[in-house]
PDB file of N, CA and C in Angstrom:
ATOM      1  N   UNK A   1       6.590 -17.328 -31.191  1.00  0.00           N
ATOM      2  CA  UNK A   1       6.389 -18.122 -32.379  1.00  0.00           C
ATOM      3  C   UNK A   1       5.847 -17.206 -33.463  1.00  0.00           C
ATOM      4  N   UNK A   2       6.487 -17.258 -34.891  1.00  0.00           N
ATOM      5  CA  UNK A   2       5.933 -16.271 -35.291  1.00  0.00           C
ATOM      6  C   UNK A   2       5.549 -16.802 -36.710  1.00  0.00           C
ATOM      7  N   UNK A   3       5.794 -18.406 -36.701  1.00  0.00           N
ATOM      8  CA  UNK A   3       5.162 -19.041 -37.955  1.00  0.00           C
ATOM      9  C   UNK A   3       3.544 -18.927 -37.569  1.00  0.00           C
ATOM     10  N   UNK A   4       2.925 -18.294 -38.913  1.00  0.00           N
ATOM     11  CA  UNK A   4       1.794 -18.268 -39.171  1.00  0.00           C
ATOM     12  C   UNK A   4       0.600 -19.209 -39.209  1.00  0.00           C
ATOM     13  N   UNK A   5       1.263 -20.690 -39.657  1.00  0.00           N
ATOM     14  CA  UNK A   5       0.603 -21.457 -39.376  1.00  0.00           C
ATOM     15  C   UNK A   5       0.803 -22.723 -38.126  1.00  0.00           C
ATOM     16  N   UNK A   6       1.601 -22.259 -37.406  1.00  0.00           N
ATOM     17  CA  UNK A   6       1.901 -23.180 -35.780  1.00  0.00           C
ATOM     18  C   UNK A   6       0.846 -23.196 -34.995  1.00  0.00           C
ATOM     19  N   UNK A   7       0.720 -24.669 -34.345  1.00  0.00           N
ATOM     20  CA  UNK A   7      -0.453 -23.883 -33.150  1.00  0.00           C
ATOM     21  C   UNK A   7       0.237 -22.980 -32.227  1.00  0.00           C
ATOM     22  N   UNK A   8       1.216 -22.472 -31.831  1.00  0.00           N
ATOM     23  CA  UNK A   8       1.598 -21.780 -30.783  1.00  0.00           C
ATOM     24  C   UNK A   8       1.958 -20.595 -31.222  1.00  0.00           C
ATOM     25  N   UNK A   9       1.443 -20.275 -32.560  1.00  0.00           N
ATOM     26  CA  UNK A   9       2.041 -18.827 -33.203  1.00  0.00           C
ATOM     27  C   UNK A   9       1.036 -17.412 -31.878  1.00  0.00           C
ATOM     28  N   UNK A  10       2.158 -16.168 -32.245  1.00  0.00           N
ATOM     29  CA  UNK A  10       1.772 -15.540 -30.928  1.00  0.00           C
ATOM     30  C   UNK A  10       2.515 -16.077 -29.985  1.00  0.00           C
ATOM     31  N   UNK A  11       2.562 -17.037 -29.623  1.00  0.00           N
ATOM     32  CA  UNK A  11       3.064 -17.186 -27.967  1.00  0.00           C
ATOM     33  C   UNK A  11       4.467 -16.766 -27.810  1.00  0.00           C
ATOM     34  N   UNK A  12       4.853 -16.434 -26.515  1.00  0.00           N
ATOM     35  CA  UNK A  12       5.841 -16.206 -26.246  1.00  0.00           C
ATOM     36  C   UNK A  12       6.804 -17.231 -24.959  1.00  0.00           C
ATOM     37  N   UNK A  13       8.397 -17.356 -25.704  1.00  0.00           N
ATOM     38  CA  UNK A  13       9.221 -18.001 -24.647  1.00  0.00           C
ATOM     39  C   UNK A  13      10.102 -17.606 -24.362  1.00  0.00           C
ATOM     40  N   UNK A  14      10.979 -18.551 -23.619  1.00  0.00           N
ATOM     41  CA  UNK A  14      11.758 -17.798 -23.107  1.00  0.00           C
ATOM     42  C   UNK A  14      13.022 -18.859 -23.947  1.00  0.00           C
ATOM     43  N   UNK A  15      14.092 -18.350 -24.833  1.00  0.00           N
ATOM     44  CA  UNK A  15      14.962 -18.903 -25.288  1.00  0.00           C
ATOM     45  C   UNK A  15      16.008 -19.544 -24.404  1.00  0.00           C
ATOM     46  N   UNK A  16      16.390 -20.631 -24.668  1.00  0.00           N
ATOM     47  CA  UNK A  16      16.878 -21.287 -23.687  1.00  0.00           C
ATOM     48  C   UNK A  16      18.412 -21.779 -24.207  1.00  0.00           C
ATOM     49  N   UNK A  17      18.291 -22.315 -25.677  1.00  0.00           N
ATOM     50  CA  UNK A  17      19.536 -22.542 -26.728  1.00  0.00           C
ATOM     51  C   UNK A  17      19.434 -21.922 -28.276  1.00  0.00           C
ATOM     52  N   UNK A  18      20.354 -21.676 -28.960  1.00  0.00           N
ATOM     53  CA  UNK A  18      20.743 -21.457 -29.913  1.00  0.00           C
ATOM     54  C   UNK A  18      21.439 -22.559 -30.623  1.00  0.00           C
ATOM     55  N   UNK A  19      21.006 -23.324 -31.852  1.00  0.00           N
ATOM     56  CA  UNK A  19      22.293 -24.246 -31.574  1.00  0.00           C
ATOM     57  C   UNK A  19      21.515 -24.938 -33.079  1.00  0.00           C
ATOM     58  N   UNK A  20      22.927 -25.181 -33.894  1.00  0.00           N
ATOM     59  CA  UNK A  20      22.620 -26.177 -35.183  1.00  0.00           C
ATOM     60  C   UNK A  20      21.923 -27.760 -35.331  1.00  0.00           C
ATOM     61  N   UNK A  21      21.306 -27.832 -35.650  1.00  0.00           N
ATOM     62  CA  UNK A  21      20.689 -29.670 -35.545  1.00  0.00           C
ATOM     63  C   UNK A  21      19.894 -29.567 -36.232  1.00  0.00           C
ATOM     64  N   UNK A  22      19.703 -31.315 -37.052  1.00  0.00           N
ATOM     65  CA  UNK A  22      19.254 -31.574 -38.297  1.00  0.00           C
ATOM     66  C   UNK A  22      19.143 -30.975 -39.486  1.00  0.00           C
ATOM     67  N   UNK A  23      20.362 -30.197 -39.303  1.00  0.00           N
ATOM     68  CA  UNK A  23      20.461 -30.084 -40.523  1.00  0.00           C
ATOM     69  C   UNK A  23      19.993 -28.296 -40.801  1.00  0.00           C
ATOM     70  N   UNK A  24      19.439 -27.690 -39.780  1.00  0.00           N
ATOM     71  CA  UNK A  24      19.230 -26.498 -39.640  1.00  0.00           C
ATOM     72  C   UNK A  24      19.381 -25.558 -37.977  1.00  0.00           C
ATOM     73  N   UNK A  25      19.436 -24.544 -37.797  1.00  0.00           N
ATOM     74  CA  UNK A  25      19.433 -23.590 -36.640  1.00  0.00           C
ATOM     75  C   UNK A  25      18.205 -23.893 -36.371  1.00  0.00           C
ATOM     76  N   UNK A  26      18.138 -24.032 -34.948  1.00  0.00           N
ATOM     77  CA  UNK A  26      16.869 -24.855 -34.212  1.00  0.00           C
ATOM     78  C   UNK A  26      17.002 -23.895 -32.926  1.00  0.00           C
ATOM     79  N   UNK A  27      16.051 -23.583 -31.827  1.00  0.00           N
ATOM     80  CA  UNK A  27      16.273 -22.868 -30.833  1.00  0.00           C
ATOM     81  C   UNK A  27      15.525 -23.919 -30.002  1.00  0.00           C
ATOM     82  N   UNK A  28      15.875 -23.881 -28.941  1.00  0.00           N
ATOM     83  CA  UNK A  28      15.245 -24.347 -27.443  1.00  0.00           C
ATOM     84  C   UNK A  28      14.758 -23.828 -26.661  1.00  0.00           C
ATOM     85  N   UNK A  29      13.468 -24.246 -26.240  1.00  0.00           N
ATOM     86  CA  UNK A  29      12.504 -23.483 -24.982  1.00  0.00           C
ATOM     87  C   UNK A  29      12.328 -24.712 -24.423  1.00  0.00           C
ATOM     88  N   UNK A  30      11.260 -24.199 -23.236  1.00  0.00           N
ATOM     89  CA  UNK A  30      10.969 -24.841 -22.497  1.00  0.00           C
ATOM     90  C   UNK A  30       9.271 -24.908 -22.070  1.00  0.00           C
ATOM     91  N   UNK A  31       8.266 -25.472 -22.413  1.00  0.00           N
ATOM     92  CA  UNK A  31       7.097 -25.443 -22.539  1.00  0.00           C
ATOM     93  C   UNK A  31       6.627 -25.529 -21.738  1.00  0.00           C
ATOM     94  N   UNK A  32       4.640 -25.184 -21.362  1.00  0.00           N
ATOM     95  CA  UNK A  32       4.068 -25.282 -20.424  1.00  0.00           C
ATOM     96  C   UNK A  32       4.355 -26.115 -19.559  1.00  0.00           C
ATOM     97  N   UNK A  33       4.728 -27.355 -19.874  1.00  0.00           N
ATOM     98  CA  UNK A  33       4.902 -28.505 -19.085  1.00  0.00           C
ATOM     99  C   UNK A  33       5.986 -28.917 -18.562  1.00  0.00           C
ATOM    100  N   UNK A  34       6.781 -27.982 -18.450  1.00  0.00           N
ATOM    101  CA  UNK A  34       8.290 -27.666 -18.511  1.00  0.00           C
ATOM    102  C   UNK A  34       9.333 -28.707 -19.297  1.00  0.00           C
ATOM    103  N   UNK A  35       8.631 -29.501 -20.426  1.00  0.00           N
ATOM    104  CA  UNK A  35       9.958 -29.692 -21.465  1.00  0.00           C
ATOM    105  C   UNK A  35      10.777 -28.810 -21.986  1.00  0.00           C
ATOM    106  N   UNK A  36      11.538 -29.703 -22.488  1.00  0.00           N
ATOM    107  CA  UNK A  36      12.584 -28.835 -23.397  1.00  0.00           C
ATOM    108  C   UNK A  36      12.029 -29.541 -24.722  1.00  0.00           C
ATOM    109  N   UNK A  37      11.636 -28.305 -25.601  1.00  0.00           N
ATOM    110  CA  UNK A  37      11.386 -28.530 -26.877  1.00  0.00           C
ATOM    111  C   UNK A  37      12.129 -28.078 -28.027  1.00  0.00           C
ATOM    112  N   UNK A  38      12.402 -28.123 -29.061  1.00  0.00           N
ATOM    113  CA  UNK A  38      13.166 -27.636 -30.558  1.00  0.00           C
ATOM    114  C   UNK A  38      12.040 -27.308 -31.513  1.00  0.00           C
ATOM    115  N   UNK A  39      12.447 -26.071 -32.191  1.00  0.00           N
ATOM    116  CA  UNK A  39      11.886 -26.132 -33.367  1.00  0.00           C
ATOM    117  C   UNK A  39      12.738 -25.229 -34.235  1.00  0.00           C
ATOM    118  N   UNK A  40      12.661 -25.147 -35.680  1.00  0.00           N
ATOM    119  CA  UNK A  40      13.667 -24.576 -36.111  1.00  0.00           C
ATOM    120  C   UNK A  40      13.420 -23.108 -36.341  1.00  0.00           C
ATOM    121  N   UNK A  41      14.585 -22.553 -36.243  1.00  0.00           N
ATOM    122  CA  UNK A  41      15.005 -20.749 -35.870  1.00  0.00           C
ATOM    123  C   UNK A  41      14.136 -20.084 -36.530  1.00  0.00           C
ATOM    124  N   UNK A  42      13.865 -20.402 -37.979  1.00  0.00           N
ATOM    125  CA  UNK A  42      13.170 -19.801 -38.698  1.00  0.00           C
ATOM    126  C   UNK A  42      11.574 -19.042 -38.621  1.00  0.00           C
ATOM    127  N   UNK A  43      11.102 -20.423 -37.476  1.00  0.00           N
ATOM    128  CA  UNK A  43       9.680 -19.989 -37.449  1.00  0.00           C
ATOM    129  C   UNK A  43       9.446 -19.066 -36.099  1.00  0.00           C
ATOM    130  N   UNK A  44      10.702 -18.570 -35.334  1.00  0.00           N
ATOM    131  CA  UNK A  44      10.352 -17.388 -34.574  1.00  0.00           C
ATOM    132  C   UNK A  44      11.110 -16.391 -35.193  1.00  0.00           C
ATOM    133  N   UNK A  45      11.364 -15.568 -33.697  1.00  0.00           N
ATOM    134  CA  UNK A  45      12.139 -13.941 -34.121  1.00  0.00           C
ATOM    135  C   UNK A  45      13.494 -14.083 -33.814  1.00  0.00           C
ATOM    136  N   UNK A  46      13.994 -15.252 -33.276  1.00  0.00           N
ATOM    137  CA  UNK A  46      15.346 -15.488 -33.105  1.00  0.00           C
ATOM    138  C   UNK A  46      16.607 -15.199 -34.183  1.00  0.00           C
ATOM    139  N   UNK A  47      15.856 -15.123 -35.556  1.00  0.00           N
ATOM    140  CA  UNK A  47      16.511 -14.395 -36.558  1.00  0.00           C
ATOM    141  C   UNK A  47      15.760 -13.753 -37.607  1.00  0.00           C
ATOM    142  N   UNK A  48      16.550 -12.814 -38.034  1.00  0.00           N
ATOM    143  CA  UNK A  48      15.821 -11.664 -39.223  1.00  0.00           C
ATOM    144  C   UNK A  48      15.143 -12.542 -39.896  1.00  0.00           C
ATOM    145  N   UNK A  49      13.794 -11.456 -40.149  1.00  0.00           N
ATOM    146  CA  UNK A  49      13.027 -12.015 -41.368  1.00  0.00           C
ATOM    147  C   UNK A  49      13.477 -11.996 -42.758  1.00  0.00           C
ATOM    148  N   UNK A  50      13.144 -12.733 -43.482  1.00  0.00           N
ATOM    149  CA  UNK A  50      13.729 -13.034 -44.782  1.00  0.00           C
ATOM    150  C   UNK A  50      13.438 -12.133 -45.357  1.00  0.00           C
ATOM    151  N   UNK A  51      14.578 -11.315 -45.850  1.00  0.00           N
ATOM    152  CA  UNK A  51      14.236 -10.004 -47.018  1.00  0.00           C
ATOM    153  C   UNK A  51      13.312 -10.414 -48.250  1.00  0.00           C
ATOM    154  N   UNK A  52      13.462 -11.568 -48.534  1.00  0.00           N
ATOM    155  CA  UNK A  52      12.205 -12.052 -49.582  1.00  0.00           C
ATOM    156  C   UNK A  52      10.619 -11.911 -49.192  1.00  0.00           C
ATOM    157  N   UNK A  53      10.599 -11.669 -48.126  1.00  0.00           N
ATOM    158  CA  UNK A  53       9.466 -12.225 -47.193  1.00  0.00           C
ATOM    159  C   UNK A  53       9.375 -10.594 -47.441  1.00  0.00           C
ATOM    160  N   UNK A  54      10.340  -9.543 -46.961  1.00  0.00           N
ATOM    161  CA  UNK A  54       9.811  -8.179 -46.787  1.00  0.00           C
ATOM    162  C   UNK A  54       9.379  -7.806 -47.650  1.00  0.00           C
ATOM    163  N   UNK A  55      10.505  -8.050 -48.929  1.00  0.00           N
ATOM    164  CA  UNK A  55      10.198  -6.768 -49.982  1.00  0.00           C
ATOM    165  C   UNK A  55       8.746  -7.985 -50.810  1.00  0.00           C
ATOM    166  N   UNK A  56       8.336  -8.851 -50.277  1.00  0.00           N
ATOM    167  CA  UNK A  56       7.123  -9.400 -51.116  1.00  0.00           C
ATOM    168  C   UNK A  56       5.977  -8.568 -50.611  1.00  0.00           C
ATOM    169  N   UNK A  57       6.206  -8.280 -49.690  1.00  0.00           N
ATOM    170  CA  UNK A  57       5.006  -7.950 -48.421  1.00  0.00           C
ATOM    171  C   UNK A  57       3.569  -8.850 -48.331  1.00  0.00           C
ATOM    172  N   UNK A  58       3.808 -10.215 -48.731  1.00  0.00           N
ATOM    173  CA  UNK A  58       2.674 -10.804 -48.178  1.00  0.00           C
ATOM    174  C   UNK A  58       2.347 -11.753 -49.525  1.00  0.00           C
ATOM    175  N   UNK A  59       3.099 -11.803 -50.183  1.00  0.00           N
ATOM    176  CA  UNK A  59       2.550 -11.525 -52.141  1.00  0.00           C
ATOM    177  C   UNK A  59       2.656 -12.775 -52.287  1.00  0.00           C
ATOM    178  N   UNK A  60       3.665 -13.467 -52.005  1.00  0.00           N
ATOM    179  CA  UNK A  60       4.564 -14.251 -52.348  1.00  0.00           C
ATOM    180  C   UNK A  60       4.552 -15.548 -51.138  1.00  0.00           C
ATOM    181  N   UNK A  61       4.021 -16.862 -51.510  1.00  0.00           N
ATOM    182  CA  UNK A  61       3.752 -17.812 -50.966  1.00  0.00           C
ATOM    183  C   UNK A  61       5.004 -18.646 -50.438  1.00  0.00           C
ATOM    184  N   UNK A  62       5.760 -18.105 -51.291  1.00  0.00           N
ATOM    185  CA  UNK A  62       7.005 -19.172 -51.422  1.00  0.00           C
ATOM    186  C   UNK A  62       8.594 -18.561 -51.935  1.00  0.00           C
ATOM    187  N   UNK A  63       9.446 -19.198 -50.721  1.00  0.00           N
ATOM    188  CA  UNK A  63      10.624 -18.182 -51.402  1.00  0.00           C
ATOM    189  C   UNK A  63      11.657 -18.899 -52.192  1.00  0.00           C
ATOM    190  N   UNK A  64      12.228 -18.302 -53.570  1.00  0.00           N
ATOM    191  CA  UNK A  64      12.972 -18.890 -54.352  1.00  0.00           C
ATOM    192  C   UNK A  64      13.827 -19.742 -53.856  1.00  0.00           C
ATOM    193  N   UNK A  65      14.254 -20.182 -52.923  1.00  0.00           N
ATOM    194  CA  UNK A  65      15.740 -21.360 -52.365  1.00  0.00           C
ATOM    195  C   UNK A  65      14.815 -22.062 -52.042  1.00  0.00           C
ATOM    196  N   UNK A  66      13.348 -22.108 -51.600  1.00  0.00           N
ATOM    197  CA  UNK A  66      12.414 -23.291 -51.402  1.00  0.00           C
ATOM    198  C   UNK A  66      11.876 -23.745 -52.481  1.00  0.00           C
ATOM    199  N   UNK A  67      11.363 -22.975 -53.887  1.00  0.00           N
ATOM    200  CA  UNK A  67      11.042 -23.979 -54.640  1.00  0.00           C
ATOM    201  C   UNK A  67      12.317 -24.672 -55.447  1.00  0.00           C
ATOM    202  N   UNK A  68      13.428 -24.351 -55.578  1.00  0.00           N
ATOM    203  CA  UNK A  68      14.480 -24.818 -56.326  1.00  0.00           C
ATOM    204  C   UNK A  68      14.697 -26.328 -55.527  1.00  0.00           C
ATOM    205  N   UNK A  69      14.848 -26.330 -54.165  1.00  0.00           N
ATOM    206  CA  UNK A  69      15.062 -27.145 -53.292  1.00  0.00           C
ATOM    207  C   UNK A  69      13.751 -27.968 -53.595  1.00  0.00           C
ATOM    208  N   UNK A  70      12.343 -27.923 -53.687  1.00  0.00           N
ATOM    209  CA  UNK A  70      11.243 -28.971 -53.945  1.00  0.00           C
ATOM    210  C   UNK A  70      11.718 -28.862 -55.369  1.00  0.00           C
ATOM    211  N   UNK A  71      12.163 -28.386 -56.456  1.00  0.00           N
ATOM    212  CA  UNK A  71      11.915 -28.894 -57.627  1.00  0.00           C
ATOM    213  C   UNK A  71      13.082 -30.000 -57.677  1.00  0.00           C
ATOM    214  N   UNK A  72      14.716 -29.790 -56.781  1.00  0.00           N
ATOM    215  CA  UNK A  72      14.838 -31.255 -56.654  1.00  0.00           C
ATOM    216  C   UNK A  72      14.915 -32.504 -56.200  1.00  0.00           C
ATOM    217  N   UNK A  73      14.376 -32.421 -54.946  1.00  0.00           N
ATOM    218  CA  UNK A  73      13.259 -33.161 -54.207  1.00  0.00           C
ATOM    219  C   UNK A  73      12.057 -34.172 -56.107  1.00  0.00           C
ATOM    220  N   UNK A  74      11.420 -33.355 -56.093  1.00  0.00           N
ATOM    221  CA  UNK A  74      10.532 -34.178 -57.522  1.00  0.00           C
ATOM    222  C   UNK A  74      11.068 -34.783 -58.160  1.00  0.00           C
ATOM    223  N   UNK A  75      12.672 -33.741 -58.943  1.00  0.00           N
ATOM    224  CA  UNK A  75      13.323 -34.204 -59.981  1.00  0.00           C
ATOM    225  C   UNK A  75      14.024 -35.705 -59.526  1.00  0.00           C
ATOM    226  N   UNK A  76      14.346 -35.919 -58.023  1.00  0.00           N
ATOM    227  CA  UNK A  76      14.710 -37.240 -57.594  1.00  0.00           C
ATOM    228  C   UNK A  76      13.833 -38.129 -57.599  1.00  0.00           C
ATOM    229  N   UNK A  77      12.453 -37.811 -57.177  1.00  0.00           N
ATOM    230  CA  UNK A  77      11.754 -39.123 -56.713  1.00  0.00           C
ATOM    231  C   UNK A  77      11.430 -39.192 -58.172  1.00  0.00           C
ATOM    232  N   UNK A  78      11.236 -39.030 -59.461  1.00  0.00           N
ATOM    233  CA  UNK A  78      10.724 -39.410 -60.646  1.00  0.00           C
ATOM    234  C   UNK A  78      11.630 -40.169 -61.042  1.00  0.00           C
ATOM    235  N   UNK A  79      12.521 -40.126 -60.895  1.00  0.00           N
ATOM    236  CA  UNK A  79      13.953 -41.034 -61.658  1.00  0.00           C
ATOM    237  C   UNK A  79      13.827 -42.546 -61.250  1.00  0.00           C
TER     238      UNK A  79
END
């Protein structure tokens, strides 16, 4: 897990699926308790880190396709 703010960041699994759902790349493990859980691709190492993310090195809270995406998210719910 390599989202920063997860409780399970640090930990390590064992990948189990690769696979598209809701709407994003989601991976599958299998947890202490031996579920099968989802979370999406992004918040491990299952794929490259976001070159926005590199060349910010830490700077940068937020990456441009996320605030465009909340600004129209707002621009809907005001209407």
């Amino acid at each position: 897990m390599t989202h920063p703010f997860h409780p399970l960041f640090g930990r390590e699994f064992d990948l189990i699926d690769y696979r598209h759902s809701w709407g994003e790349d989601r991976v599958v493990y299998v947890d202490e308790m031996g579920e099968a859980r989802s979370l999406p691709a992004r918040w491990t190492s299952a794929v490259a880190e976001d070159p926005a993310v590199v060349v910010s090195a830490g700077r940068s809270h937020f990456r441009v396709a996320d605030l465009v995406e909340l600004a129209k998210l707002v621009r809907g719910a005001t209407r």
